[in-house]
Each structure stands twice: as C-alpha cells, then as structure tokens.
Protein backbone atom coordinates (compact mmCIF):
# COMPACT_ATOMS: atom_id res chain seq x y z
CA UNK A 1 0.32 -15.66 11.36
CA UNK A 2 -0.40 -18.96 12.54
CA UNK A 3 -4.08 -18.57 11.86
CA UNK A 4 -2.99 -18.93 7.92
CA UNK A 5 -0.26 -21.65 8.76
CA UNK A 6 -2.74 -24.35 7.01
CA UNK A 7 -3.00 -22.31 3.85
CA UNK A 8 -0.09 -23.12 1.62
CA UNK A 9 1.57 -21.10 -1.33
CA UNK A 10 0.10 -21.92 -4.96
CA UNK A 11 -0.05 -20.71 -8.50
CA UNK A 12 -3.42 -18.83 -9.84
CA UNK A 13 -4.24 -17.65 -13.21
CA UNK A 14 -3.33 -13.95 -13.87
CA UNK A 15 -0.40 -11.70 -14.78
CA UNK A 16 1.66 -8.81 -13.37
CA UNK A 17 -0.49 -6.08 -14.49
CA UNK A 18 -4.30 -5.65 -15.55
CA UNK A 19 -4.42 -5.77 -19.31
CA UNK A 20 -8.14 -6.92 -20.01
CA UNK A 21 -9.37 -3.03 -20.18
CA UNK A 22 -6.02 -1.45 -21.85
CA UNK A 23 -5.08 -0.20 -18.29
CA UNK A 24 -1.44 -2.04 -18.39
CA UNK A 25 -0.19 0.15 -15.66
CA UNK A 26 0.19 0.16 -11.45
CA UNK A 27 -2.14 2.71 -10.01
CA UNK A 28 -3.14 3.46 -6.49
CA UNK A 29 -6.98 1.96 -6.33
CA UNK A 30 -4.93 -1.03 -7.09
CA UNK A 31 -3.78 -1.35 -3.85
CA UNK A 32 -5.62 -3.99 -1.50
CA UNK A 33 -4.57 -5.00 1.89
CA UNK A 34 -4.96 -8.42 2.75
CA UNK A 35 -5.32 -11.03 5.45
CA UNK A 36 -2.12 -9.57 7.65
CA UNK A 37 -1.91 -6.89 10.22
CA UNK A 38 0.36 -5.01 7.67
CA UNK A 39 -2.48 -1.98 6.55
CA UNK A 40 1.15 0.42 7.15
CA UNK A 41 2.73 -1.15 4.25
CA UNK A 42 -0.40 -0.90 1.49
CA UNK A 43 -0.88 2.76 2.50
CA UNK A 44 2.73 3.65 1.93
CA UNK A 45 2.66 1.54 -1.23
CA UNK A 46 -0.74 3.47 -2.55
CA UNK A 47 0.41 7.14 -1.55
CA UNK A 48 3.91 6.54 -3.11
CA UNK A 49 2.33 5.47 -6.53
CA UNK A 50 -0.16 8.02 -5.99
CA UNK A 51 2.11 11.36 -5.96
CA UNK A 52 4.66 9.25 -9.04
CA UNK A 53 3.70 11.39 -11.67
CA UNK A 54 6.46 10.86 -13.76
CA UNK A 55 6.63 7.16 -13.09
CA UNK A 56 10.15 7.35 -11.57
CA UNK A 57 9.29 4.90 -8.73
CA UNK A 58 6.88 2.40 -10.84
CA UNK A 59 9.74 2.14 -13.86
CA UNK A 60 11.82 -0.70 -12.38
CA UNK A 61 9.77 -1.59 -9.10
CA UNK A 62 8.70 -4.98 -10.70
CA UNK A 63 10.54 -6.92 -13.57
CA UNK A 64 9.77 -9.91 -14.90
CA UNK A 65 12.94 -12.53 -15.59
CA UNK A 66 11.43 -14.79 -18.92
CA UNK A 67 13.25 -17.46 -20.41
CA UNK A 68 13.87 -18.08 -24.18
CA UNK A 69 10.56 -18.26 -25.12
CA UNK A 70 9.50 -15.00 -23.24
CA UNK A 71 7.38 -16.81 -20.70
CA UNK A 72 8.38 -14.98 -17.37
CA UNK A 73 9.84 -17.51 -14.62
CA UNK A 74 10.03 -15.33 -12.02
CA UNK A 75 10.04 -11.81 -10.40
CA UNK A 76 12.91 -8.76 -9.08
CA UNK A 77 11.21 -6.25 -6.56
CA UNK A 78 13.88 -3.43 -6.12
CA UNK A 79 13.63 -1.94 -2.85
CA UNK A 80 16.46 0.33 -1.38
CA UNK A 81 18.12 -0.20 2.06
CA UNK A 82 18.40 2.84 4.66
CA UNK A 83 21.65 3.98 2.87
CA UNK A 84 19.72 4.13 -0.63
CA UNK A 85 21.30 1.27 -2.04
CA UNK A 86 19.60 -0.78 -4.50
CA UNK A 87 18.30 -4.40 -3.44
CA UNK A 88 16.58 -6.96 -5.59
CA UNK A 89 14.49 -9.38 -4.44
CA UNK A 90 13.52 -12.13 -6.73
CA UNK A 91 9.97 -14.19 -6.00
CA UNK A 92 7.62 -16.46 -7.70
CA UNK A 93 4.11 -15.59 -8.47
CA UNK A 94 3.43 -18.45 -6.07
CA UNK A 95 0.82 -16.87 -3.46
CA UNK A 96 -0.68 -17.67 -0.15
CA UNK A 97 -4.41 -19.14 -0.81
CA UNK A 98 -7.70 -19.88 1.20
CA UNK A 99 -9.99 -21.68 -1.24
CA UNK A 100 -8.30 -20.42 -4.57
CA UNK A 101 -8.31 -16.66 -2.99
CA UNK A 102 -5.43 -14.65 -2.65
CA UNK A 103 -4.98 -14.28 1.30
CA UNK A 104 -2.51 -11.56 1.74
CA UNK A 105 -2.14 -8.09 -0.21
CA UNK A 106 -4.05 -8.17 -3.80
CA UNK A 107 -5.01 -6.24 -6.60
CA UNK A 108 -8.64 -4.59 -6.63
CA UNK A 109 -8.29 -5.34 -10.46
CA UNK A 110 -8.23 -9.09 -9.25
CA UNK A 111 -11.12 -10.85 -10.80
CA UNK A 112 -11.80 -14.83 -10.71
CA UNK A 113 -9.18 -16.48 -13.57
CA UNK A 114 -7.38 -13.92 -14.11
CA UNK A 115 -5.57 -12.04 -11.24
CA UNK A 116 -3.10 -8.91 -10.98
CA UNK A 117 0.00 -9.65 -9.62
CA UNK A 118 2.20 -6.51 -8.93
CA UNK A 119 1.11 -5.60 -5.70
CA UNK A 120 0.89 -8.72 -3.94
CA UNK A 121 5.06 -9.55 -5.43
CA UNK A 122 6.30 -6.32 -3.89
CA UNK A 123 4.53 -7.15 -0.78
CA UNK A 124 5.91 -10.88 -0.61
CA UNK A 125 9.11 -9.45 -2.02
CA UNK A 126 8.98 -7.12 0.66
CA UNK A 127 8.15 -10.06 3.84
CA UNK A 128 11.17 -12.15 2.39
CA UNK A 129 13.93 -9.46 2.43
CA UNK A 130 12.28 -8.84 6.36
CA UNK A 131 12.27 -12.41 7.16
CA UNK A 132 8.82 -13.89 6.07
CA UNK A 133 5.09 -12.50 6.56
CA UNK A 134 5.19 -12.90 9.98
CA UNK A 135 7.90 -10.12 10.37
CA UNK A 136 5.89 -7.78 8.54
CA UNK A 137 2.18 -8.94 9.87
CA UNK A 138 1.99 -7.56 13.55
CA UNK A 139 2.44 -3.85 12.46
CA UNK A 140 5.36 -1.29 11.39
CA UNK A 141 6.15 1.90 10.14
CA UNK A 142 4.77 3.73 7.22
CA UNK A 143 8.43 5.70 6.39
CA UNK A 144 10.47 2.61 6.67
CA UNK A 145 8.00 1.64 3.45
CA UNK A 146 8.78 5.07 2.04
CA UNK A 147 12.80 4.39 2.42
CA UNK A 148 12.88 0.96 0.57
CA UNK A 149 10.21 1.93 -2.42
CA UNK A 150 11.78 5.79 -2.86
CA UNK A 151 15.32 5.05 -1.17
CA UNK A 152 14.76 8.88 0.27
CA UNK A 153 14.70 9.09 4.42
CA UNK A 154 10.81 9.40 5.26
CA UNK A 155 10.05 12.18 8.50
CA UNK A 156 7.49 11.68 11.20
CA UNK A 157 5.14 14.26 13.26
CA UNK A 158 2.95 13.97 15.48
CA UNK A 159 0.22 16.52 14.77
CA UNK A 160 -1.43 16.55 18.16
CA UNK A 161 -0.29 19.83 19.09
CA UNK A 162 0.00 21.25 15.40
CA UNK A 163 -2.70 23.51 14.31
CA UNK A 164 -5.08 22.57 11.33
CA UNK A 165 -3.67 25.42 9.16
CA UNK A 166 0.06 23.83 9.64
CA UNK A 167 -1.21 20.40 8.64
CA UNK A 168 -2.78 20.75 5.80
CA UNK A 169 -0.15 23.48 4.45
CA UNK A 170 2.42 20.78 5.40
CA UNK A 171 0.47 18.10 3.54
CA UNK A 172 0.25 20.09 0.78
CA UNK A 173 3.35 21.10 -0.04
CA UNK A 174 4.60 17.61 0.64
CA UNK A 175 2.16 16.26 -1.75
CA UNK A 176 2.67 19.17 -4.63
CA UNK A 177 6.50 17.89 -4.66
CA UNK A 178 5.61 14.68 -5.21
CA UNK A 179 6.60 13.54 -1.54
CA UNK A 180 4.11 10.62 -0.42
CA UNK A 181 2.07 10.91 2.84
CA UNK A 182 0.38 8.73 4.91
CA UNK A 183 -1.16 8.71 8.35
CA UNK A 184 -1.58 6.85 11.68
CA UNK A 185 -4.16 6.89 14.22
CA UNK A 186 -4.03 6.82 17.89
CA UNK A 187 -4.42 3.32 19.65
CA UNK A 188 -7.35 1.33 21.50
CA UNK A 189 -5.29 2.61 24.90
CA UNK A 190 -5.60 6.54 24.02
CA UNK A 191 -8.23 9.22 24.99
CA UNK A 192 -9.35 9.39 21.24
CA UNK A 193 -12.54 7.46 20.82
CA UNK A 194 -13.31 5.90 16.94
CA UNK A 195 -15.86 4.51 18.09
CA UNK A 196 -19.57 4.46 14.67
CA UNK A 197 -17.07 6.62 12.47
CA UNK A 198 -15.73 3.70 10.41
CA UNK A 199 -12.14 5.19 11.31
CA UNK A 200 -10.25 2.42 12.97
CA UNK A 201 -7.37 2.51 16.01
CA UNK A 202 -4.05 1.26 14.72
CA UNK A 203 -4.55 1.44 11.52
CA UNK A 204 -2.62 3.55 9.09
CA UNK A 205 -4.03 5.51 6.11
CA UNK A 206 -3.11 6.78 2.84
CA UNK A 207 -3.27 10.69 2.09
CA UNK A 208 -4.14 11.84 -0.89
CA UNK A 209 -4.84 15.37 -0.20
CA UNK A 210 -6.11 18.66 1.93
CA UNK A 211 -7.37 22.10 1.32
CA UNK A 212 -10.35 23.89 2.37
CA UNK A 213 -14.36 23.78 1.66
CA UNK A 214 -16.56 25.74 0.55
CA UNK A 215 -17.25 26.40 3.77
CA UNK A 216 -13.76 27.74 4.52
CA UNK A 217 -13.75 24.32 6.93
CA UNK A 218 -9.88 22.49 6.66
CA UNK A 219 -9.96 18.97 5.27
CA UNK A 220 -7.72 15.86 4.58
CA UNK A 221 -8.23 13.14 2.26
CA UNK A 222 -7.78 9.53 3.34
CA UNK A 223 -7.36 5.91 1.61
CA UNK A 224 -8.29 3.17 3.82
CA UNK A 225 -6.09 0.51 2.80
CA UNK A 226 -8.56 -1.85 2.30
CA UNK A 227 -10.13 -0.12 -0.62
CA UNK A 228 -13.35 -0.33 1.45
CA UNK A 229 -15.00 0.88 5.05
CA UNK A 230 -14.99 4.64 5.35
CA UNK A 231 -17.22 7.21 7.41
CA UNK A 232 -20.78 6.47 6.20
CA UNK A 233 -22.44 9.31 3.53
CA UNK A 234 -19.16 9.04 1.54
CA UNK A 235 -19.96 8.24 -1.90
CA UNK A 236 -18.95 4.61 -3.14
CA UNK A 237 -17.34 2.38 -0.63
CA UNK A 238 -13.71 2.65 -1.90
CA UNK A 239 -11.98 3.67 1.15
CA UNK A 240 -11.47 6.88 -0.05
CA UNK A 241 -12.86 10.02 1.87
C-alpha cells in the first residue's frame, strides 16, 4: 500500500448509515470496494448482507459508543474468530483520504458532505484486528470473511470439473438457507482467457443467484464488487449481472 502512504487518515462529514431518503438500514448495493486489492472482502461482505433476511448478522455488526450527550465517539465491529468467539473491534470514523475522497471501501450511498460510514468501519475494523490495510490489501479468502461476519466455518469448491446442473442446484440451496456465496476466478497464469468480457482474473465476486432461462440455458448471478464494470448489454452499470 505504499502507493497511498502520502494520504493520511481524516474526519469527513457523514454518519453510520444513509438516513437522507428514510433508508436507515445496511443493504448490499451499499457495498463499494475501494482503492486496495481486497475485492474478496466486499463480496463476502455484500453476499452475507444479501441472503440476512432476518437481520441476524446486521443487528450488532456496527455499534456506535456516544458519550453523555449522545454524540457517538467511536465504533465496535464484532467479528468472530475461527472458534466462533465474539471479537470487538473498536475504530474511529477517521478514514483514509485522497483530496477529501474516501480511498478505501465506501458506501455507494456516499454523496459529497454527507457520507455513509458502515461499510468502510467494518472494513478498517476488519484491517486492524489483521494487522493494518496492508495485511488485507494484496488478496485473501472469501470464507475467512464468511467466518468472522457469520462465525459459521465457510466451504470451498472448485467447480471446474462440476457440471452446470450441480452448481447452480448447489448455489441454490445454499442461497435459499440463507448461506452466503461468493466466487473466484481463475488467474492471469491459467488457460481461461477474460479477455473484452468485463470479467476480470483474480478478482472475486458476489453471488446473488442461479436458475434457468427461458431458454432452459443455466445461469448465475454476479456482483462485481465495485458496484460497476460488468459484461456489456447488461442493463445499468451496477456490477450486477
């Protein structure tokens, strides 16, 4: 991270949650990754929020500490270690900058005076109980962000040599009991070639779905993310296709 060494922590204008249009709530658009090779931890973050119905996860994840006039001084992220274990993590609503901008993970709901906190404070709460951004920025695992936000032991599977039938049945009934998903794709050094589909090598996705067409064709939904850049033809540019 030594590209963003000049850019110091500072205070901004804003609060933990969007409450200009009533919304008051975390949701999974929210979710923005940032300036940091991290895209596995924002697409954990978004498909856990996305399959927490009942709020289970979201009730807790975030509390503000205020002092006697109600004014919050600072933040606990609860996370859970890899024996389920509750941990808090308290942080400041101090955040990286570049010109005023939030650098590192953000709200979509961010606007210019008046920011949305949540996200980015379970993503710095997140780098400090790892070390600092720079233990977090150079890549990881998607189920290691499952563990600490659901404290439940996350599976992997490689799909390569599973049929499309078994995916998106697997996906499905993950999804249906309100297990997140997410998904990586193959590296730069494979035989898979990216290249004009706005799908990107190393880079880890979001799933918020599968079925089958009209057409009787498989399909899986995806989140970039970024909340942007997705195969062209897509409808708006939200990341989601």
């Amino acid at each position: 991270l030594e590209k963003h060494a000049e850019y110091d922590y500072a205070s901004g204008t804003g609060d933990l949650l969007d409450e200009l249009e009533g919304e008051g709530a975390m949701n999974w658009e929210d979710v923005e990754q940032g300036a940091i090779g991290d895209c596995y931890f924002p697409a954990a973050v978004a498909a856990t929020i996305f399959i927490d119905d009942e709020n289970a996860i979201r009730d807790g994840l975030v509390r503000a500490v205020e002092d006697a006039d109600g004014m919050p001084t600072h933040y606990v992220v609860r996370f859970y270690d890899a024996w389920g274990v509750p941990q808090d993590i308290e942080v400041d609503a101090d955040l990286v900058r570049k010109n005023g901008k939030v650098t590192y993970g953000r709200s979509t709901d961010t606007r210019a005076g008046k920011e949305e906190w949540w996200f980015s404070l379970v993503e710095k709460a997140y780098a400090e109980w790892h070390g600092g951004y720079e233990k977090i920025g150079d890549g990881g695992w998607v189920g290691d962000v499952f563990q600490a936000l659901t404290g439940s032991n996350a599976t992997y599977r490689n799909i390569k040599y599973m049929s499309d039938k078994s995916i998106v049945d697997s996906i499905t009934k993950n999804i249906e009991r309100n297990r997140p998903v997410a998904a990586g794709t193959y590296g730069k050094d494979s035989d898979v070639d990216y290249e004009g589909t706005k799908i990107y090598a190393w880079h880890a996705y979001s799933i918020l779905g599968a079925g089958t067409d009209e057409d009787g064709d498989y399909y899986v939904t995806l989140r970039n993310p970024w909340a942007s850049v997705e195969p062209p033809d897509n409808g708006p540019d939200d990341g989601v296709f």
